[in-house]
C-alpha atoms as a PDB file:
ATOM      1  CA  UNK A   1      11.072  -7.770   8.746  1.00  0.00           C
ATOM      2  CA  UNK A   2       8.623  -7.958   5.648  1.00  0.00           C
ATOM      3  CA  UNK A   3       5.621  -6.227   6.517  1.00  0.00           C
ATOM      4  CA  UNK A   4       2.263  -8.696   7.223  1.00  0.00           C
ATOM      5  CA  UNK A   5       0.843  -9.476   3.590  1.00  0.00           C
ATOM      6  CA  UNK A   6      -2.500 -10.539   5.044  1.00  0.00           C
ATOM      7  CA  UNK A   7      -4.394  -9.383   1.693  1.00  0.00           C
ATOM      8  CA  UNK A   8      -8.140  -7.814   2.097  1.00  0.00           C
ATOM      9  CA  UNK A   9     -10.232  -5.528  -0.001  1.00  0.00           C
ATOM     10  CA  UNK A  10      -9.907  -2.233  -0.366  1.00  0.00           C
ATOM     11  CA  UNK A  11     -12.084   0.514  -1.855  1.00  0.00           C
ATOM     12  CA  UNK A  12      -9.729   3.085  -3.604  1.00  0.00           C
ATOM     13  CA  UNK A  13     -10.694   6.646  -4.883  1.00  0.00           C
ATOM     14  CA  UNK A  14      -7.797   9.033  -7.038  1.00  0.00           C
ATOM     15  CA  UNK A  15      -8.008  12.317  -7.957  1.00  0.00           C
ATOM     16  CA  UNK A  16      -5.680  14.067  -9.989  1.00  0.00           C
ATOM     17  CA  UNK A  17      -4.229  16.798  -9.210  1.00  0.00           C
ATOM     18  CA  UNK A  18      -2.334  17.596 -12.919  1.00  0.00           C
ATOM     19  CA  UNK A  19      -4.326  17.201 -15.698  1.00  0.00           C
ATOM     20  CA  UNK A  20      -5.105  13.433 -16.803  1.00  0.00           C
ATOM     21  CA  UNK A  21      -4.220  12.577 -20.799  1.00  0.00           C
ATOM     22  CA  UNK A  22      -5.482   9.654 -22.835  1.00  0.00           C
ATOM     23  CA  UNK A  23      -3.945   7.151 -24.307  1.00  0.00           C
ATOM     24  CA  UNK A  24      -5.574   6.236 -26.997  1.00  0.00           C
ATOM     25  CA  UNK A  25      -5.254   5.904 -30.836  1.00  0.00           C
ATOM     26  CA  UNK A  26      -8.271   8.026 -31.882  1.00  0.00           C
ATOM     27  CA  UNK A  27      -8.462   5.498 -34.675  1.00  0.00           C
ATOM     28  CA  UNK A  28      -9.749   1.746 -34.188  1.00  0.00           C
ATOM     29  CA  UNK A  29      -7.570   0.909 -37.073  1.00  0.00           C
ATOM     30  CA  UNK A  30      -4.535   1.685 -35.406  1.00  0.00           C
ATOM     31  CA  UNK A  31      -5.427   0.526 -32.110  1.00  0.00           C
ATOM     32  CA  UNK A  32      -6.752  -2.760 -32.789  1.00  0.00           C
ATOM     33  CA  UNK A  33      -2.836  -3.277 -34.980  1.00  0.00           C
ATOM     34  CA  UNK A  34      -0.702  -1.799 -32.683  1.00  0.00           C
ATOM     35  CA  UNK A  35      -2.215  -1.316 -28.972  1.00  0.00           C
ATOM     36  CA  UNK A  36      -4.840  -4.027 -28.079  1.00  0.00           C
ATOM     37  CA  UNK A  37      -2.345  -6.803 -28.796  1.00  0.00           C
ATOM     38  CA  UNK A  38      -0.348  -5.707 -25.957  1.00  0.00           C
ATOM     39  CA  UNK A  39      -4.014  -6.323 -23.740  1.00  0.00           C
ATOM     40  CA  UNK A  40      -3.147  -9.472 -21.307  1.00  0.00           C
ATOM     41  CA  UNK A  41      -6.823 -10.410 -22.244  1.00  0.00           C
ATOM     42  CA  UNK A  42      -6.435  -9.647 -26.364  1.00  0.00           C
ATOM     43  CA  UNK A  43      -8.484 -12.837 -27.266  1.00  0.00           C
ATOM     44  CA  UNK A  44     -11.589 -12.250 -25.366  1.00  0.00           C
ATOM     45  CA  UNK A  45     -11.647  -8.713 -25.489  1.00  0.00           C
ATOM     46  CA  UNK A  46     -10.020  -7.472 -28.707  1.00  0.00           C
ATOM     47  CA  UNK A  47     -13.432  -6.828 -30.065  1.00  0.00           C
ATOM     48  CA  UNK A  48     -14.783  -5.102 -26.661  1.00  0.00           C
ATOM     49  CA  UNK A  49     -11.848  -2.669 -26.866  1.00  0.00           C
ATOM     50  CA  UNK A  50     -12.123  -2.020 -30.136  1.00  0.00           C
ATOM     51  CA  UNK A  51     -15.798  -0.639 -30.162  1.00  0.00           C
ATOM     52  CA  UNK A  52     -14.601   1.876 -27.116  1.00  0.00           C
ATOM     53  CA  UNK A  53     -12.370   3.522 -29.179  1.00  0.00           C
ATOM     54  CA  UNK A  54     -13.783   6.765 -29.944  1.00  0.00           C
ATOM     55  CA  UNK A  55     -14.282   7.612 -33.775  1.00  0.00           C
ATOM     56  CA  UNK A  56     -12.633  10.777 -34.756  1.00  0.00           C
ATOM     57  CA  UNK A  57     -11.907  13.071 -38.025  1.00  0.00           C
ATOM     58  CA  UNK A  58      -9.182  12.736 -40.602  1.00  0.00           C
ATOM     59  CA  UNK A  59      -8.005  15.686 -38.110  1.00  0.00           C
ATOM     60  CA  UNK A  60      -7.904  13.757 -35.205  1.00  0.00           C
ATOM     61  CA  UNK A  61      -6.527  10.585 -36.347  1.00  0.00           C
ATOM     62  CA  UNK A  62      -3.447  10.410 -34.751  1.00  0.00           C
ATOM     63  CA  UNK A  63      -4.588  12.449 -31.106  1.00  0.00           C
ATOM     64  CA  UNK A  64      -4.618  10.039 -28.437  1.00  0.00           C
ATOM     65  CA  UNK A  65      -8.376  10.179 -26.297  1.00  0.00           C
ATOM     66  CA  UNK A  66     -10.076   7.868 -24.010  1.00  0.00           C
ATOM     67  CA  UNK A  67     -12.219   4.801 -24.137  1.00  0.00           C
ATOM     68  CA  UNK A  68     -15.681   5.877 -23.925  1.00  0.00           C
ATOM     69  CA  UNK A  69     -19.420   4.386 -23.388  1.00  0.00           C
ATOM     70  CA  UNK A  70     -22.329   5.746 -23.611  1.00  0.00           C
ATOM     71  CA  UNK A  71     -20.198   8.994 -24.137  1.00  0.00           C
ATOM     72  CA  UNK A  72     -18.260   8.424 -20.577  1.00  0.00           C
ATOM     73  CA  UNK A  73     -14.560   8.391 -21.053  1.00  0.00           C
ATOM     74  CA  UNK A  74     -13.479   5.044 -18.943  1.00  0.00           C
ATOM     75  CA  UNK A  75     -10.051   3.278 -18.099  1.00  0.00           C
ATOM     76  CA  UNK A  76      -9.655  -0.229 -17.864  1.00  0.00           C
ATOM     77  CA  UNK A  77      -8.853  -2.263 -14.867  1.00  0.00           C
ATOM     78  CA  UNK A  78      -5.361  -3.326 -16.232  1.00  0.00           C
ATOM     79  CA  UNK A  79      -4.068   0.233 -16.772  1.00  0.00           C
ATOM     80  CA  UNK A  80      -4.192   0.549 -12.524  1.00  0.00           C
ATOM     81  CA  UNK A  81      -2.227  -3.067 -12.437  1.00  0.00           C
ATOM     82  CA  UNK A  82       0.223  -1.585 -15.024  1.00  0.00           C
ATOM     83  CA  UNK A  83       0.801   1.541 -12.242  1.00  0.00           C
ATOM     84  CA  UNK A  84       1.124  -1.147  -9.942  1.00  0.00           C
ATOM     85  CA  UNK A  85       3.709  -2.489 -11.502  1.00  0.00           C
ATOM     86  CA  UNK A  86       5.721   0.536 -12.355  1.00  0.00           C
ATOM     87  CA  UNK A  87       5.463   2.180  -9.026  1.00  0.00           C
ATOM     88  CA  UNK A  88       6.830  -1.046  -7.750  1.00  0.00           C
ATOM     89  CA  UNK A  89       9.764  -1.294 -10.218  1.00  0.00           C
ATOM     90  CA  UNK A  90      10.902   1.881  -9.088  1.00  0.00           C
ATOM     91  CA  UNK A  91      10.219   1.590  -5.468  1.00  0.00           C
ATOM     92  CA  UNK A  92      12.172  -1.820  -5.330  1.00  0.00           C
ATOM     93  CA  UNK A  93      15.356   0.328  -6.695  1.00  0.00           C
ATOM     94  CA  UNK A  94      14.654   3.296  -4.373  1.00  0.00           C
ATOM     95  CA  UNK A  95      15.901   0.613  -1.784  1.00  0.00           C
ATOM     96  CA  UNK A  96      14.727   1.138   1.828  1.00  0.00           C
ATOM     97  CA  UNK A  97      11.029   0.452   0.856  1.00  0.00           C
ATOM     98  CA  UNK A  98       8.188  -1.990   1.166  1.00  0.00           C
ATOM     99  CA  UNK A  99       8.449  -2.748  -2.103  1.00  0.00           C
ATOM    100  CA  UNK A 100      12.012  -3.690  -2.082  1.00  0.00           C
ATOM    101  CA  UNK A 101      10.872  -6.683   0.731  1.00  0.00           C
ATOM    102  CA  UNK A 102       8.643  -7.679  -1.876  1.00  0.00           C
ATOM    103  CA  UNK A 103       9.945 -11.167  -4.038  1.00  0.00           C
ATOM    104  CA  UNK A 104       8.834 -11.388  -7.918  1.00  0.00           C
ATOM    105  CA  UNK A 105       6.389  -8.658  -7.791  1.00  0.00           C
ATOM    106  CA  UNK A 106       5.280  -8.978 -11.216  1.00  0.00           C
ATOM    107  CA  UNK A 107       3.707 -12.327 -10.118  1.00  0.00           C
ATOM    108  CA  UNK A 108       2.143 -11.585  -7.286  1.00  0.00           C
ATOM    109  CA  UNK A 109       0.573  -8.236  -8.725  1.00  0.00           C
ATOM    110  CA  UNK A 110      -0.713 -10.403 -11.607  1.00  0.00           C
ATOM    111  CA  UNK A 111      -1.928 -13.182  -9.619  1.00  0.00           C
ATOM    112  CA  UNK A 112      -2.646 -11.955  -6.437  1.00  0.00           C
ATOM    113  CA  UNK A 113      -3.777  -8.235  -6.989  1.00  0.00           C
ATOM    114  CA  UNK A 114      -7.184  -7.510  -8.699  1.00  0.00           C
ATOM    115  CA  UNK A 115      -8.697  -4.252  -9.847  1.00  0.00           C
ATOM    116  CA  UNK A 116     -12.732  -3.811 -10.537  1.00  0.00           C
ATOM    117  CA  UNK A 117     -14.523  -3.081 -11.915  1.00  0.00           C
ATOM    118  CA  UNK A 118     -12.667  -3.996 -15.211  1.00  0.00           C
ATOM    119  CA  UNK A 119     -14.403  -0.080 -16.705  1.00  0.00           C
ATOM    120  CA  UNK A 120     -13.008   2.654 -14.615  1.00  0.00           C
ATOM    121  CA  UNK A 121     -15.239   5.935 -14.982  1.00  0.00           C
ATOM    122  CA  UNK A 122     -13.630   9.075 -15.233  1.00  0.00           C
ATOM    123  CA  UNK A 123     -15.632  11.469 -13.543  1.00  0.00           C
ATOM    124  CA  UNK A 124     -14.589  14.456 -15.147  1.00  0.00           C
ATOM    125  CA  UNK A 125     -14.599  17.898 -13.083  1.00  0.00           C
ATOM    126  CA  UNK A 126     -15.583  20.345 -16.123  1.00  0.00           C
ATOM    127  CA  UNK A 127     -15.430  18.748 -19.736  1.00  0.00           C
ATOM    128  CA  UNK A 128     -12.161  17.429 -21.539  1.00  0.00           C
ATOM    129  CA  UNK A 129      -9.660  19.788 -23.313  1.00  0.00           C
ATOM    130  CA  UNK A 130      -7.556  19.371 -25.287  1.00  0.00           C
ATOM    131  CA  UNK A 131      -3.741  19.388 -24.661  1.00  0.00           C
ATOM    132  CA  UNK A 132      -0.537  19.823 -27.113  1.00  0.00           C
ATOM    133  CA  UNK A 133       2.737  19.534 -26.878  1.00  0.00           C
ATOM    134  CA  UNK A 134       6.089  19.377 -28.595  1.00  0.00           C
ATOM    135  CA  UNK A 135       7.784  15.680 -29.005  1.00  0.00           C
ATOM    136  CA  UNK A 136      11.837  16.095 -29.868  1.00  0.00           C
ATOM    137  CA  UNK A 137      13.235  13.085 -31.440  1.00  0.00           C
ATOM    138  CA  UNK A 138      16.964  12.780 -32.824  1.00  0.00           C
ATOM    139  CA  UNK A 139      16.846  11.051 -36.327  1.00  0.00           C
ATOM    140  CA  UNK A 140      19.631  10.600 -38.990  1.00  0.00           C
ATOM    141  CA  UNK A 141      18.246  13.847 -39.855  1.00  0.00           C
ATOM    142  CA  UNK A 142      19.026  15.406 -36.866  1.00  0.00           C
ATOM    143  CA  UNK A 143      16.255  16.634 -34.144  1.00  0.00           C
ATOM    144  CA  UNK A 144      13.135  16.578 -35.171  1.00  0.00           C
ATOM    145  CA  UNK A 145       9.947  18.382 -33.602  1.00  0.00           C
ATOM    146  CA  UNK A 146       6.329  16.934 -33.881  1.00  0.00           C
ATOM    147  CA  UNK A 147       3.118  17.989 -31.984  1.00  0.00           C
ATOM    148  CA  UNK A 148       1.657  15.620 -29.842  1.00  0.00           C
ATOM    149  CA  UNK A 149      -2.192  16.134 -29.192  1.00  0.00           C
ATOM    150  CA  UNK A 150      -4.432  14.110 -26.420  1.00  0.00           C
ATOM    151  CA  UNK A 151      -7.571  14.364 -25.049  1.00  0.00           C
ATOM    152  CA  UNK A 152      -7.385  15.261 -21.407  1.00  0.00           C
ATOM    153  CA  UNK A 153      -9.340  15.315 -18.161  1.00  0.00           C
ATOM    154  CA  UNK A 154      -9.347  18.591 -15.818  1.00  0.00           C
ATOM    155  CA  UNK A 155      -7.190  18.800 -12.424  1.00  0.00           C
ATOM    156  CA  UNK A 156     -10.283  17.898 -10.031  1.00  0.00           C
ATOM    157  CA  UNK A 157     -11.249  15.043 -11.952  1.00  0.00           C
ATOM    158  CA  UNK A 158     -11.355  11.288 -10.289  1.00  0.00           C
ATOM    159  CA  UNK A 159     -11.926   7.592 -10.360  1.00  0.00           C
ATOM    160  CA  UNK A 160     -13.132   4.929  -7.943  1.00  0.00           C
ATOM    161  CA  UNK A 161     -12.233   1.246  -7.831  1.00  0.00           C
ATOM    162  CA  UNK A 162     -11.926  -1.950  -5.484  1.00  0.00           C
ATOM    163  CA  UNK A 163      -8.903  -3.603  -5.031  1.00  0.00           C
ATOM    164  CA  UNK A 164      -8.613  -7.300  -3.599  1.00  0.00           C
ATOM    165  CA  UNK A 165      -5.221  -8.475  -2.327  1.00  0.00           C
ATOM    166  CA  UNK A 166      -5.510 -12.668  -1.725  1.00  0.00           C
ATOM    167  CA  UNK A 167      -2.008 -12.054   0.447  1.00  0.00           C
ATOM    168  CA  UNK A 168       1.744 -11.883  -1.143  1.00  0.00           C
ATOM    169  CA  UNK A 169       1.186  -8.198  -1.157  1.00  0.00           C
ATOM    170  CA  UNK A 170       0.581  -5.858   2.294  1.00  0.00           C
ATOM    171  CA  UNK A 171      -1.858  -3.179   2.991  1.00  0.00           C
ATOM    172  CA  UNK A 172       1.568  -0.605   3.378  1.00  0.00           C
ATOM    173  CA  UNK A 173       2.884  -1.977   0.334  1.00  0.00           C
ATOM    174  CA  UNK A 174      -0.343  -1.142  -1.519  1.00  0.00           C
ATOM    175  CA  UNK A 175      -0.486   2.586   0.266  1.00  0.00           C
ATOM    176  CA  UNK A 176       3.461   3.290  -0.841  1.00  0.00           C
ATOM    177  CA  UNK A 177       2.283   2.455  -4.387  1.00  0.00           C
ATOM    178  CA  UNK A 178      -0.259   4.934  -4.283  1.00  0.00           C
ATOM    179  CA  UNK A 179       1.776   6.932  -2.710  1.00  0.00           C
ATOM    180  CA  UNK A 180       3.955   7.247  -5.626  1.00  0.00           C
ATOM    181  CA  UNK A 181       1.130   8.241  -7.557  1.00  0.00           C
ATOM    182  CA  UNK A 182       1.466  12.168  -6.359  1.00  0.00           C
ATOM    183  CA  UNK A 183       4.927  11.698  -8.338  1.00  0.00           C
ATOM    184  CA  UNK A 184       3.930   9.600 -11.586  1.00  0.00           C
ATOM    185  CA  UNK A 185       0.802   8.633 -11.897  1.00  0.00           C
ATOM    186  CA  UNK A 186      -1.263   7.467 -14.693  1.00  0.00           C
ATOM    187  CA  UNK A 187      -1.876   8.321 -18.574  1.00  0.00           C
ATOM    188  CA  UNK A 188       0.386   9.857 -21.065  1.00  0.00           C
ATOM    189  CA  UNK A 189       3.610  11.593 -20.436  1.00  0.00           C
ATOM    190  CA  UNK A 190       3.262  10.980 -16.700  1.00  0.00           C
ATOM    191  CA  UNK A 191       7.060  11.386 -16.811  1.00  0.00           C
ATOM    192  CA  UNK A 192       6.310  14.867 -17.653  1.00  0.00           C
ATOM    193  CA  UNK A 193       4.127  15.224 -14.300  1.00  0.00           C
ATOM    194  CA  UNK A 194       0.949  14.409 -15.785  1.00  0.00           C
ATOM    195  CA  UNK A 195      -1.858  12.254 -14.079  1.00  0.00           C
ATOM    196  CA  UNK A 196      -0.183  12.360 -11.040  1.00  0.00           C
ATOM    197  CA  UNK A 197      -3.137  12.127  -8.052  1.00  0.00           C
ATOM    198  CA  UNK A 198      -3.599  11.927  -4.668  1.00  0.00           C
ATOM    199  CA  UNK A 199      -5.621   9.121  -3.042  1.00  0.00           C
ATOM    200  CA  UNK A 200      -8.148   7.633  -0.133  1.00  0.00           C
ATOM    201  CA  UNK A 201      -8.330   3.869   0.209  1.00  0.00           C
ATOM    202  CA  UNK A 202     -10.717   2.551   3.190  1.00  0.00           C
ATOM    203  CA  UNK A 203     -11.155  -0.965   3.756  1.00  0.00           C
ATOM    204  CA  UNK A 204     -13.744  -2.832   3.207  1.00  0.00           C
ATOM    205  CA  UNK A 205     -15.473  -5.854   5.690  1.00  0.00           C
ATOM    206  CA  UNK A 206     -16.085  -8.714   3.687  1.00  0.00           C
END
């Protein structure tokens, strides 16, 4: 039987325990072309994005960092709805889960899951480092080896958020999600076991 989907609001804190790695273009140029038009809110906040993206040398351009303001690295609201979604996707094959009970999840996380506020603080445990790593790719060529630099936030670090559920989507269904998280987690080359975290989530009376 489904488990109850009788929504609430929840207050939701990560930390990671693998280092956290950014995601983005260290060049507004490139961002605004390539990344921001994949934002679900591009129109209104194309220009708001933009001005986050943190300026960086001709030796930097093409490092992935974070969003910052004021000089605090942030993420926005949508990149937790996009974990959402994945750990869902991937629960709902695992078969035997919540998530698997759960009908057009895409929908309902879009419509019926929200994340604020919509800037995320990073606190960051220490100060960002900096992390390479080899990227193999098979061309006509043959294989091909590039470096890969981001920006990335300590083991220790954390963020805190709400999270309102108006029903189509339980309590456990939201905890297995997060649950996943200690697997895959957020940020680049989660895959490879980075931004993976652990989690507390308390509910909150109205």
């Amino acid at each position: 039987m489904p488990a109850k989907a009788d929504g609430g609001l929840f207050h939701v804190r990560l930390t990671f325990v693998e280092p956290l790695l950014g995601t983005v273009p260290k060049d507004p140029k490139v961002y605004q072309t390539y990344i921001a038009g994949l934002s679900p809110n591009v129109e209104a906040t194309l220009d708001e994005e933009v001005a986050t993206v943190p300026s960086a040398s001709e030796e930097e351009k093409g490092w992935t960092g974070f969003h910052t303001e004021d000089g605090q690295p942030f993420i926005y609201d949508y990149s937790i709805k996009g974990f959402f979604k994945d750990a869902c996707s991937m629960l709902t094959r695992a078969g035997g889960t919540e998530s698997a009970k759960l009908k057009a999840f895409r929908k309902c996380i879009d419509g019926l899951v929200f994340v604020r506020p919509r800037k995320i603080v990073i606190v960051v445990k220490g100060d960002l480092f900096r992390l390479e790593r080899p990227l193999r790719a098979q061309t006509a060529q043959g294989e091909r080896i590039a470096l890969s630099r981001s920006d990335a936030a300590p083991i220790g670090s954390s963020v805190e958020f709400d999270v309102e559920i108006l029903g189509g989507v339980s309590q456990l269904v939201l905890a297995e999600w997060l649950d996943y998280g200690e697997h895959r987690g957020l940020g680049q080359w989660r895959n490879g076991g980075y931004g993976s975290f652990t989690y507390t989530m308390e509910k909150r009376v109205r």
